[in-house]
C-alpha atoms as a PDB file:
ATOM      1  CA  UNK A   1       0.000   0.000   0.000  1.00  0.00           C
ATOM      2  CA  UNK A   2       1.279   3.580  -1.339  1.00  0.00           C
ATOM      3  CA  UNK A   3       0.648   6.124   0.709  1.00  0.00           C
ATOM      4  CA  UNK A   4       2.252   9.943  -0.418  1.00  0.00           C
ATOM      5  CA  UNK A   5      -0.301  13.204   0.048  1.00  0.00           C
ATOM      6  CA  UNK A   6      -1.010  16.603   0.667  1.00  0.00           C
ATOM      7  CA  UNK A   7      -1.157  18.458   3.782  1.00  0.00           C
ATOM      8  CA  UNK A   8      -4.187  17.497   6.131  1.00  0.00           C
ATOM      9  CA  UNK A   9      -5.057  17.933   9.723  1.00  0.00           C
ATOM     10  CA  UNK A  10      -3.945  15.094  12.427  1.00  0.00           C
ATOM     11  CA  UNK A  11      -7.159  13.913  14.205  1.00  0.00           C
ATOM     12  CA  UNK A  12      -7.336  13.678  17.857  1.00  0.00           C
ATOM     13  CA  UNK A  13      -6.154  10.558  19.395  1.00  0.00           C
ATOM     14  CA  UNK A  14      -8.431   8.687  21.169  1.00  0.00           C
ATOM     15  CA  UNK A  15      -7.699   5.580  23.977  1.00  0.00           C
ATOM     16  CA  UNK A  16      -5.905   2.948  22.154  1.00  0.00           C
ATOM     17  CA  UNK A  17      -4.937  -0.194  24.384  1.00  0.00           C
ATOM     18  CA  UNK A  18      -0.685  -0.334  24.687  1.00  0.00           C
ATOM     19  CA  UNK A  19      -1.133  -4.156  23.894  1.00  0.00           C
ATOM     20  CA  UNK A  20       2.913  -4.509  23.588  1.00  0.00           C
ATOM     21  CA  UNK A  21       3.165  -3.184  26.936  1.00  0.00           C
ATOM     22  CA  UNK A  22       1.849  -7.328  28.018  1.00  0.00           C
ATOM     23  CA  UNK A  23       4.889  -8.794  25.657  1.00  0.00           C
ATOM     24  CA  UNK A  24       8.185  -9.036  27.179  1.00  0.00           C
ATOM     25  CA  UNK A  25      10.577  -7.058  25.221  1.00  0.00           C
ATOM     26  CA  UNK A  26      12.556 -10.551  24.699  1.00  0.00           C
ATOM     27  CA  UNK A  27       9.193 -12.333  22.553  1.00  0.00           C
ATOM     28  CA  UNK A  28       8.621  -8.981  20.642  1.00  0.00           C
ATOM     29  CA  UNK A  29      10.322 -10.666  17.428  1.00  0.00           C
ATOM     30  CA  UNK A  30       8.637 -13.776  17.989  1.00  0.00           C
ATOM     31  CA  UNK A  31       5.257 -12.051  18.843  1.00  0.00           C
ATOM     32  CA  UNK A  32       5.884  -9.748  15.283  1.00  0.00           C
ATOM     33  CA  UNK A  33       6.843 -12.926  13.403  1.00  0.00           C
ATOM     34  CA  UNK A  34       3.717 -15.253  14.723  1.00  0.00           C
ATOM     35  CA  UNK A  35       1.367 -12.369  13.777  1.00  0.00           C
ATOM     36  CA  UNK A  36       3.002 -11.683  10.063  1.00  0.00           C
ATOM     37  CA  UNK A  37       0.211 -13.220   7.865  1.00  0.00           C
ATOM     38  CA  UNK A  38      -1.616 -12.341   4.589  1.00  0.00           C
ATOM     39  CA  UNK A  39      -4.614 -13.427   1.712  1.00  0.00           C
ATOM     40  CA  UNK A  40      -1.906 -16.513   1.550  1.00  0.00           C
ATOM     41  CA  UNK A  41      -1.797 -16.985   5.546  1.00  0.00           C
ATOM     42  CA  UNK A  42       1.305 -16.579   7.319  1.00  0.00           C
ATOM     43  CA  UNK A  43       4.672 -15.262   5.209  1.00  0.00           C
ATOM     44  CA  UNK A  44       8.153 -15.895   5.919  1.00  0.00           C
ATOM     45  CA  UNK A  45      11.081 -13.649   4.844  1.00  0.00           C
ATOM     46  CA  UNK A  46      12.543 -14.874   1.767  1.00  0.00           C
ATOM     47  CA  UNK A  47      15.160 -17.399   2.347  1.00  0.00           C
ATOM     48  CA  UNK A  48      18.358 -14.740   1.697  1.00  0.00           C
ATOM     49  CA  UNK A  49      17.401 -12.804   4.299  1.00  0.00           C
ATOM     50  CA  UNK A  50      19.708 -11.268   6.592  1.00  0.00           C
ATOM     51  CA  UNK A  51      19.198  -7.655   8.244  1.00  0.00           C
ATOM     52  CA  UNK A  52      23.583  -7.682   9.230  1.00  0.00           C
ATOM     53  CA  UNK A  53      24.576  -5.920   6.458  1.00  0.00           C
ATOM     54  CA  UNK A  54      21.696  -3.519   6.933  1.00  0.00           C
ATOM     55  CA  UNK A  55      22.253  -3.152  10.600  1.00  0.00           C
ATOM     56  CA  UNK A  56      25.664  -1.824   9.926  1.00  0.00           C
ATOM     57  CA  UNK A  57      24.449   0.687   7.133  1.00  0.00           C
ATOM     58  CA  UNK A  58      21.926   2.636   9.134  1.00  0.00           C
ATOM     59  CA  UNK A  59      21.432   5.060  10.561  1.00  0.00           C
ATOM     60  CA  UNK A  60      21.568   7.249   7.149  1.00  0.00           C
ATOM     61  CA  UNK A  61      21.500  10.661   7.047  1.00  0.00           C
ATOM     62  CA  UNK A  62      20.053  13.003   4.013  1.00  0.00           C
ATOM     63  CA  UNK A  63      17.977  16.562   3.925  1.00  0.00           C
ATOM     64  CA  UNK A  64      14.852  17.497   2.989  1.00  0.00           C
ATOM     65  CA  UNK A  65      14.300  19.464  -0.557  1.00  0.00           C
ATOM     66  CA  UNK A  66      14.804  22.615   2.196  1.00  0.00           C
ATOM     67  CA  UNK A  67      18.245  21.248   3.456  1.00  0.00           C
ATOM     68  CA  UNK A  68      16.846  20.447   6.902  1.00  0.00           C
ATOM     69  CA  UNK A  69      18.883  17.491   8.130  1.00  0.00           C
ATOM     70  CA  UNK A  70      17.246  13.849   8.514  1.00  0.00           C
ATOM     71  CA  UNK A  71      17.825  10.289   9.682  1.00  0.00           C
ATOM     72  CA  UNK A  72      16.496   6.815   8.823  1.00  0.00           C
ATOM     73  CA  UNK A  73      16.734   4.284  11.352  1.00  0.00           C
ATOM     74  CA  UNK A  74      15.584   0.962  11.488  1.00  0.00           C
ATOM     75  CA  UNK A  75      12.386   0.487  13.785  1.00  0.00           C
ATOM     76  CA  UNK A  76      12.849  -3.098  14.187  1.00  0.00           C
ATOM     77  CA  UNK A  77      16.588  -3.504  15.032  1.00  0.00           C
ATOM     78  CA  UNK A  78      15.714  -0.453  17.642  1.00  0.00           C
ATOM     79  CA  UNK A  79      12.769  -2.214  18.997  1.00  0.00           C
ATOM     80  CA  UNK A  80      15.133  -5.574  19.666  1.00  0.00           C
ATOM     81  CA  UNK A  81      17.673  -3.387  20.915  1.00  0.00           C
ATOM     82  CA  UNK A  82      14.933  -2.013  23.684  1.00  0.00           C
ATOM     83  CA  UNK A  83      16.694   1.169  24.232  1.00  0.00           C
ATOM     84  CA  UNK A  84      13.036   3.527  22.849  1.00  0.00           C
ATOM     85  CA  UNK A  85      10.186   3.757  24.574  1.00  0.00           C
ATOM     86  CA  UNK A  86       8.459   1.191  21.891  1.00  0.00           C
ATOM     87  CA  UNK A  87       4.576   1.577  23.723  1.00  0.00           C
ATOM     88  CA  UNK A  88       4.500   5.350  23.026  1.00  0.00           C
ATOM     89  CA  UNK A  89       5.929   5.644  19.587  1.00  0.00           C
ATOM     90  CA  UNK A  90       4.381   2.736  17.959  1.00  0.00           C
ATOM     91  CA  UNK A  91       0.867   3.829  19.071  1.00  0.00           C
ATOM     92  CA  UNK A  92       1.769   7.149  17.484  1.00  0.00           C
ATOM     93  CA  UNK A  93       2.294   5.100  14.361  1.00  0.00           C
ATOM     94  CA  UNK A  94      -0.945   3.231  14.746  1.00  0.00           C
ATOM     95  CA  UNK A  95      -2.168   6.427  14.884  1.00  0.00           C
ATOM     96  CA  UNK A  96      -1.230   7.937  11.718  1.00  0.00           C
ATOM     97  CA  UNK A  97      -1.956   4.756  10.047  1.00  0.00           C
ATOM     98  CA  UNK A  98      -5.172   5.239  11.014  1.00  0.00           C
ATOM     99  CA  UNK A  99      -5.877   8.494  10.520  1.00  0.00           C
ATOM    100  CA  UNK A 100      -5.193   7.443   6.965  1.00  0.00           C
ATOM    101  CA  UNK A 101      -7.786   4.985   6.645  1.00  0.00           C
ATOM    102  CA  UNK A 102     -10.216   7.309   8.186  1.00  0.00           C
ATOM    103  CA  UNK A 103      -9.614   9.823   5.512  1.00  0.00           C
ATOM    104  CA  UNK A 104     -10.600   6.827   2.984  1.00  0.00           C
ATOM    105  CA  UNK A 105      -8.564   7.638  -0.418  1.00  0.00           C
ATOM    106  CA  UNK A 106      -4.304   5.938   0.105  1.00  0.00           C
ATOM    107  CA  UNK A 107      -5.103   2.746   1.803  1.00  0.00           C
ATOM    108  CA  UNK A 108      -7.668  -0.237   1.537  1.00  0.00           C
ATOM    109  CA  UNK A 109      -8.942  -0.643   4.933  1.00  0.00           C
ATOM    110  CA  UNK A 110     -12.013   0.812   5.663  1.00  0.00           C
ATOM    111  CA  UNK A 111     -12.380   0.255   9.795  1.00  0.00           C
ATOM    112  CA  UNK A 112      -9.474   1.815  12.000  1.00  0.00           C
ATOM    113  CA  UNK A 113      -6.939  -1.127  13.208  1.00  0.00           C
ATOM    114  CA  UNK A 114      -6.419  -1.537  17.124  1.00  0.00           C
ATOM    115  CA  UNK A 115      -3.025  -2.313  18.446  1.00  0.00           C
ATOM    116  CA  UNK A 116      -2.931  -5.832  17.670  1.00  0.00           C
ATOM    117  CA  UNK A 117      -3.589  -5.652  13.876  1.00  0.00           C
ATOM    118  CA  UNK A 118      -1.866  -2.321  13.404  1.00  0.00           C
ATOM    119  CA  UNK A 119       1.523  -4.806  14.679  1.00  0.00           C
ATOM    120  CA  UNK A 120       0.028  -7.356  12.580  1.00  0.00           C
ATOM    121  CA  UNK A 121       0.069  -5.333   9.145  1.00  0.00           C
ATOM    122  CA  UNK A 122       2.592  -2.492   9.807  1.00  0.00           C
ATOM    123  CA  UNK A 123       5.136  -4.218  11.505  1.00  0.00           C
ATOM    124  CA  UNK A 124       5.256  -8.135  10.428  1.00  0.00           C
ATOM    125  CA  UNK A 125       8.283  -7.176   8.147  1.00  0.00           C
ATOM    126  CA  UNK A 126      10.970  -5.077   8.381  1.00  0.00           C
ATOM    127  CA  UNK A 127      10.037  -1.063  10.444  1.00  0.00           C
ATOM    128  CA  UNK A 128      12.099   2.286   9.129  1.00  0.00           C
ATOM    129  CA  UNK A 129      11.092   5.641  10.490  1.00  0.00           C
ATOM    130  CA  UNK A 130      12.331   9.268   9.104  1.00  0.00           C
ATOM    131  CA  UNK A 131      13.213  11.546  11.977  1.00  0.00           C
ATOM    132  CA  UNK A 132      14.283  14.966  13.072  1.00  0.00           C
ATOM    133  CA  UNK A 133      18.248  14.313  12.870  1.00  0.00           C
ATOM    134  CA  UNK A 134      20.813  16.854  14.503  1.00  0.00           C
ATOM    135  CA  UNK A 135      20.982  17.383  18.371  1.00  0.00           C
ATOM    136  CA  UNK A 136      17.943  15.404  18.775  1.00  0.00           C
ATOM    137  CA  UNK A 137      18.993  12.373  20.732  1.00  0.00           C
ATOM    138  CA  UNK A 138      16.631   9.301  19.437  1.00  0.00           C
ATOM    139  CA  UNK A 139      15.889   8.011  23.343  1.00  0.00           C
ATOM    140  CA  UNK A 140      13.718  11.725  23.534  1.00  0.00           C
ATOM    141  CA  UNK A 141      11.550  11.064  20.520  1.00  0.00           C
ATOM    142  CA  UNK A 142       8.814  10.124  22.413  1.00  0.00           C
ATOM    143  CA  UNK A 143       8.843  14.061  23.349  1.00  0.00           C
ATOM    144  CA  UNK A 144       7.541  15.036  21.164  1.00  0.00           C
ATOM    145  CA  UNK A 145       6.586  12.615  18.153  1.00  0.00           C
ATOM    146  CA  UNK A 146       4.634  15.054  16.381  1.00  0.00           C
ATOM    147  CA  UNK A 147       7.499  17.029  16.153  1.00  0.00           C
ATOM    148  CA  UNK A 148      10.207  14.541  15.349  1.00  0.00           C
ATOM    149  CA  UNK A 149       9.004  11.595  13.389  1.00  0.00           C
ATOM    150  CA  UNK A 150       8.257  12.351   9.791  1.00  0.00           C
ATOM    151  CA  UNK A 151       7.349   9.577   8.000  1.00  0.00           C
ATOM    152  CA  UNK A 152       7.440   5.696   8.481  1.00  0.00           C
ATOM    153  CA  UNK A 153       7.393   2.616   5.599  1.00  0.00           C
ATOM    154  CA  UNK A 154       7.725  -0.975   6.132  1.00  0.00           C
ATOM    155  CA  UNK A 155       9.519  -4.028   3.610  1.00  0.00           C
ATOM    156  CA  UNK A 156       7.753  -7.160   3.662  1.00  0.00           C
ATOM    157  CA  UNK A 157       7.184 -10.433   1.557  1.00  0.00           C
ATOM    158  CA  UNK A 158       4.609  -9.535  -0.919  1.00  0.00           C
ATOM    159  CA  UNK A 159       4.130 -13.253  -1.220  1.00  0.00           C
ATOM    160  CA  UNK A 160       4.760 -16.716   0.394  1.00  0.00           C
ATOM    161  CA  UNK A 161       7.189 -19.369  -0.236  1.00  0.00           C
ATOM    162  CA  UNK A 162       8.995 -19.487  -3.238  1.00  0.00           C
ATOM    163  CA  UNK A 163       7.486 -15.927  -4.060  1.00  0.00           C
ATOM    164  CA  UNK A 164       8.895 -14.442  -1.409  1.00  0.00           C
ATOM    165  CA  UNK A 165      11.704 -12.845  -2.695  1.00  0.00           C
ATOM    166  CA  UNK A 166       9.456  -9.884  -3.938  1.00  0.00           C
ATOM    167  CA  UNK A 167       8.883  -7.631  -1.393  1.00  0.00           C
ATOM    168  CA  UNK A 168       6.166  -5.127  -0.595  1.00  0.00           C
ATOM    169  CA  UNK A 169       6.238  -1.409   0.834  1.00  0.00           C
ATOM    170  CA  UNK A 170       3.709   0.714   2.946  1.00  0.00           C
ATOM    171  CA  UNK A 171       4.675   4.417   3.437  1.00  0.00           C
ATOM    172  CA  UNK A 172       3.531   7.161   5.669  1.00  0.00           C
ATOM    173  CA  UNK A 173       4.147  10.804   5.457  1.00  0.00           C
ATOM    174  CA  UNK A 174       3.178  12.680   9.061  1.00  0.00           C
ATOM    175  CA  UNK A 175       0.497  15.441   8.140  1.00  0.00           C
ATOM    176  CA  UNK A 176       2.450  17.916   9.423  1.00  0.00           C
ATOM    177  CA  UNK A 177       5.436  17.143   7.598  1.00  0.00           C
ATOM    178  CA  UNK A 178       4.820  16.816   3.884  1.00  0.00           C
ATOM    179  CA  UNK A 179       5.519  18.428   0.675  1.00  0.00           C
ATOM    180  CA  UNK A 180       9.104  18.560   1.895  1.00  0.00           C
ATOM    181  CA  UNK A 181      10.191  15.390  -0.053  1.00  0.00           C
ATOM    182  CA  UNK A 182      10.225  12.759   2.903  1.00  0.00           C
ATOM    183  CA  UNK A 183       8.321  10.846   0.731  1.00  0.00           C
ATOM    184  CA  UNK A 184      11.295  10.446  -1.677  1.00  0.00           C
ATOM    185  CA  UNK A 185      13.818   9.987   0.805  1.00  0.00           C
ATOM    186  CA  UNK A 186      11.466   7.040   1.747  1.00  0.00           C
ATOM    187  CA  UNK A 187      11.652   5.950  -1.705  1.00  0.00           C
ATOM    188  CA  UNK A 188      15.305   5.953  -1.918  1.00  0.00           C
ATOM    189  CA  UNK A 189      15.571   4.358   1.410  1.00  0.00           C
ATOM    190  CA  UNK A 190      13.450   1.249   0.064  1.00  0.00           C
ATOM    191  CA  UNK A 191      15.409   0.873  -2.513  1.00  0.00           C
ATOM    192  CA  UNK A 192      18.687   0.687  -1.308  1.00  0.00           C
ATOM    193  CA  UNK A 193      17.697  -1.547   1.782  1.00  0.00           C
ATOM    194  CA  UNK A 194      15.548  -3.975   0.301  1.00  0.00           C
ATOM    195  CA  UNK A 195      18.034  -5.907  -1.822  1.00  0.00           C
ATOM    196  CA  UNK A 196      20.160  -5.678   1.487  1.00  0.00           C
ATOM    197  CA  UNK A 197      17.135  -8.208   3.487  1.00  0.00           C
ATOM    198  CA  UNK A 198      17.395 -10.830   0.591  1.00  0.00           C
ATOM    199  CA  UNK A 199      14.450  -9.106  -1.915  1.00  0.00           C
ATOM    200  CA  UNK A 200      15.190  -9.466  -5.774  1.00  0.00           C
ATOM    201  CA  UNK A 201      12.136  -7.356  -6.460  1.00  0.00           C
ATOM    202  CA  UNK A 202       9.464  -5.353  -5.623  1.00  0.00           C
ATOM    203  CA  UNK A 203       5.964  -5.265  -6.574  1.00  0.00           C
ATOM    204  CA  UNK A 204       3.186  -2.597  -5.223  1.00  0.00           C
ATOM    205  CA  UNK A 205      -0.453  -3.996  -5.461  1.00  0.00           C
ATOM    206  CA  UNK A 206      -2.487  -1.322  -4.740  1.00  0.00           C
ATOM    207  CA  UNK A 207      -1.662   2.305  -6.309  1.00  0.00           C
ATOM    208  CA  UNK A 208      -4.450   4.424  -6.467  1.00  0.00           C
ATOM    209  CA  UNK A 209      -4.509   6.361 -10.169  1.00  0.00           C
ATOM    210  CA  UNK A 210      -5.805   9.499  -8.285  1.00  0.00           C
ATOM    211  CA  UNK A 211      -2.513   9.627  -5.561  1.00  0.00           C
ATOM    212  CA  UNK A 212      -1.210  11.675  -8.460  1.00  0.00           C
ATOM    213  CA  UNK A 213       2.113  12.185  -5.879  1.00  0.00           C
ATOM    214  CA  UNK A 214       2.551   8.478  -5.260  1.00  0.00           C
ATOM    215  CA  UNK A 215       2.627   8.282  -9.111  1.00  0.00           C
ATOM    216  CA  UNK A 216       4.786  10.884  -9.777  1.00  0.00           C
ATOM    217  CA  UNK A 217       7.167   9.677  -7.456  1.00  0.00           C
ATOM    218  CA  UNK A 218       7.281   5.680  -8.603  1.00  0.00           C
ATOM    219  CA  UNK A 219       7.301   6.655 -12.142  1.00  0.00           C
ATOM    220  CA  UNK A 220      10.564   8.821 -11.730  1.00  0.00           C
ATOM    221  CA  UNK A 221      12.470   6.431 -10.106  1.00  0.00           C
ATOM    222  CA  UNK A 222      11.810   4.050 -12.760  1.00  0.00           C
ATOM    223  CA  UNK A 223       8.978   1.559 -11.230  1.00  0.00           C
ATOM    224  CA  UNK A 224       7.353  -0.147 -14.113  1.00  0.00           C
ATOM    225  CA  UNK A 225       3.506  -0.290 -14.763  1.00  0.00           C
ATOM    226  CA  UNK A 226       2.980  -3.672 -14.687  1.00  0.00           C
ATOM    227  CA  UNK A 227      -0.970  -3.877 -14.929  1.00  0.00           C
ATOM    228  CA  UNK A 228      -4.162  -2.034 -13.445  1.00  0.00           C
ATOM    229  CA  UNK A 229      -6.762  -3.334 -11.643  1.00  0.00           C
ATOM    230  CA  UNK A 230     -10.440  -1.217 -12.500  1.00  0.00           C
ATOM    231  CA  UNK A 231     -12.299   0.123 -10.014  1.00  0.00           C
ATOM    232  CA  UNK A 232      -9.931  -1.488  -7.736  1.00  0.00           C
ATOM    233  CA  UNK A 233     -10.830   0.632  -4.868  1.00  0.00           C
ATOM    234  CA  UNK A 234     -14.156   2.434  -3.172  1.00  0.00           C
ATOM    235  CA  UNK A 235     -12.288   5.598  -2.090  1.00  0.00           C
ATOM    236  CA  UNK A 236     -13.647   8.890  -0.199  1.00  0.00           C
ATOM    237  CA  UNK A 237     -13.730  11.819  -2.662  1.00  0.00           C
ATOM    238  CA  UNK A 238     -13.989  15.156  -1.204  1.00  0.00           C
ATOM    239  CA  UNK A 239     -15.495  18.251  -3.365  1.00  0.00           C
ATOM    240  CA  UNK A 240     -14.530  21.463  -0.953  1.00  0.00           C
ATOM    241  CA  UNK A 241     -17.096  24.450  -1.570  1.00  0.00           C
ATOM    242  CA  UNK A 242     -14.987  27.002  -3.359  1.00  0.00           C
ATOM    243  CA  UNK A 243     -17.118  29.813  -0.382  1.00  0.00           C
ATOM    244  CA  UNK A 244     -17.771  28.581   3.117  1.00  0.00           C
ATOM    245  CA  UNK A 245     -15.844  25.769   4.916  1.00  0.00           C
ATOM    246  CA  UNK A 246     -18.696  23.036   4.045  1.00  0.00           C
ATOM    247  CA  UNK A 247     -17.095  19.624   2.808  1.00  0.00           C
ATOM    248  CA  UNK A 248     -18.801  16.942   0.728  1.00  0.00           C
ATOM    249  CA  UNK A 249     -17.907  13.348   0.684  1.00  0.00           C
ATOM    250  CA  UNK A 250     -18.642  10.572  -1.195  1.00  0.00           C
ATOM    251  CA  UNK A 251     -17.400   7.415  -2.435  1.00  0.00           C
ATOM    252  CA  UNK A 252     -16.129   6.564  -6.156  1.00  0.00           C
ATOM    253  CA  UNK A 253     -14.440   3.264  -7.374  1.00  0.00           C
ATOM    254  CA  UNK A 254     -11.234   4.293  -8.158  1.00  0.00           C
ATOM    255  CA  UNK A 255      -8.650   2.470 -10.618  1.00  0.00           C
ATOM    256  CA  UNK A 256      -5.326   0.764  -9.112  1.00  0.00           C
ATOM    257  CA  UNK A 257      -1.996   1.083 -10.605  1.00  0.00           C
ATOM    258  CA  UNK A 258       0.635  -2.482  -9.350  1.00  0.00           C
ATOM    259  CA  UNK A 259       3.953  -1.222  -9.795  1.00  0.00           C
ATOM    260  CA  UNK A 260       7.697  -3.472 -10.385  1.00  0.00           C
ATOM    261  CA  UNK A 261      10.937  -3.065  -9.593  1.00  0.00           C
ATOM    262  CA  UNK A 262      13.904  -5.097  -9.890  1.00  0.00           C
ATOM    263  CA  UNK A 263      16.990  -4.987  -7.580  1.00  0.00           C
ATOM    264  CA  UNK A 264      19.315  -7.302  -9.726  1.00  0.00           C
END
């Protein structure tokens, strides 16, 4: 799922249940891996994986398309490393997963996820986050999140077995942080780490014709069209009144683009 848009509002946060609080910190990869499932049931990680080389690359550093500096860091080698505050930050990312949903037009789902199957779908694979870099030490994130994380994607097996060498990306932008090209960095991240956890390719299933920036972005990296899938998706459409602050919303089936790429 392809998620890159313009600027809207964060909604409030309401209680959400800090389910990884009950998991010892030692079962957290065995808890992620038991839960990483699919159309095709559970999924494995392709049989080259290996996260060492990866583990040694990262933390990168880049800047924005306004020379602000940034970092990429790996949310699951942090998370088995238990020096963050994991219960605070990935609820934050629950939540702007599912403040996407709620909006209705980037990703499939329809009803918000709780804890459970936010780790279920978000973080079965392989967790990067894009955050504030320069005298920001990473153990204060949870600070102010808001602030400091930018955007999050994840790399998983697209399919089982002996498919499983082509991966599959999810990417969030934070509201208040777009249209200052952490989308691309998270582009270029997935690139150049994928091929590092064993993928030979990767394949996006779901990306919606009318995410004209997701489409823009894939097409100038070189991601091939590969097929499209009519009225693939029942999206929200929003027509704002030109006077006034009134909003209308409907719903319109939507085309899907599925995108390739090949690492070798």
């Amino acid at each position: 799922m392809i998620h890159m848009r313009g600027p809207t509002r964060i909604a409030d946060r309401i209680g959400m249940i800090h389910l990884l609080w009950l998991v010892p910190k030692d079962r957290y990869n065995k808890f992620r891996t038991s839960l990483m499932s699919s159309a095709y049931g559970k999924i494995d990680r392709p049989k080259d994986y290996n996260a060492t080389e990866l583990d040694r690359l990262i933390p990168i550093e880049t800047t924005t398309k306004y020379n602000k500096l940034v970092s990429v860091h790996s949310l699951t080698s942090l998370l088995r490393e238990q020096n963050i505050n994991e219960s605070k930050l990935i609820s934050y990312l629950q939540h702007l997963l599912n403040n996407e949903i709620k909006l209705g037009n980037t990703y499939p789902q329809k009803n918000i996820l709780n804890l459970s199957e936010f780790v279920n779908y978000f973080l079965s694979g392989d967790v990067f986050i894009v955050v504030n870099s320069g005298k920001i030490r990473f153990n204060e994130l949870e600070n102010s999140l808001e602030e400091n994380v930018l955007g999050t994607f994840y790399i998983k097996p697209n399919f089982p077995g002996r498919c499983s060498h082509i991966c599959n990306g999810g990417f969030i932008t934070a509201p208040g942080h777009r249209n200052q090209g952490i989308g691309k960095i998270m582009a270029l991240a997935f690139i150049q780490f994928a091929p590092l956890l064993g993928y030979k390719a990767s394949m996006f299933n779901l990306v919606f014709v009318n995410n004209t920036p997701s489409v823009r972005l894939w097409k100038s990296l070189g991601f091939k069209e590969i097929g499209r899938i009519p009225n693939a998706g029942r999206l929200l459409i929003r027509n704002e009144e030109m006077e006034g602050t009134t909003t209308e919303q409907r719903e319109e089936f939507v085309d899907a683009i599925m995108y390739y790429y090949s690492f070798i």
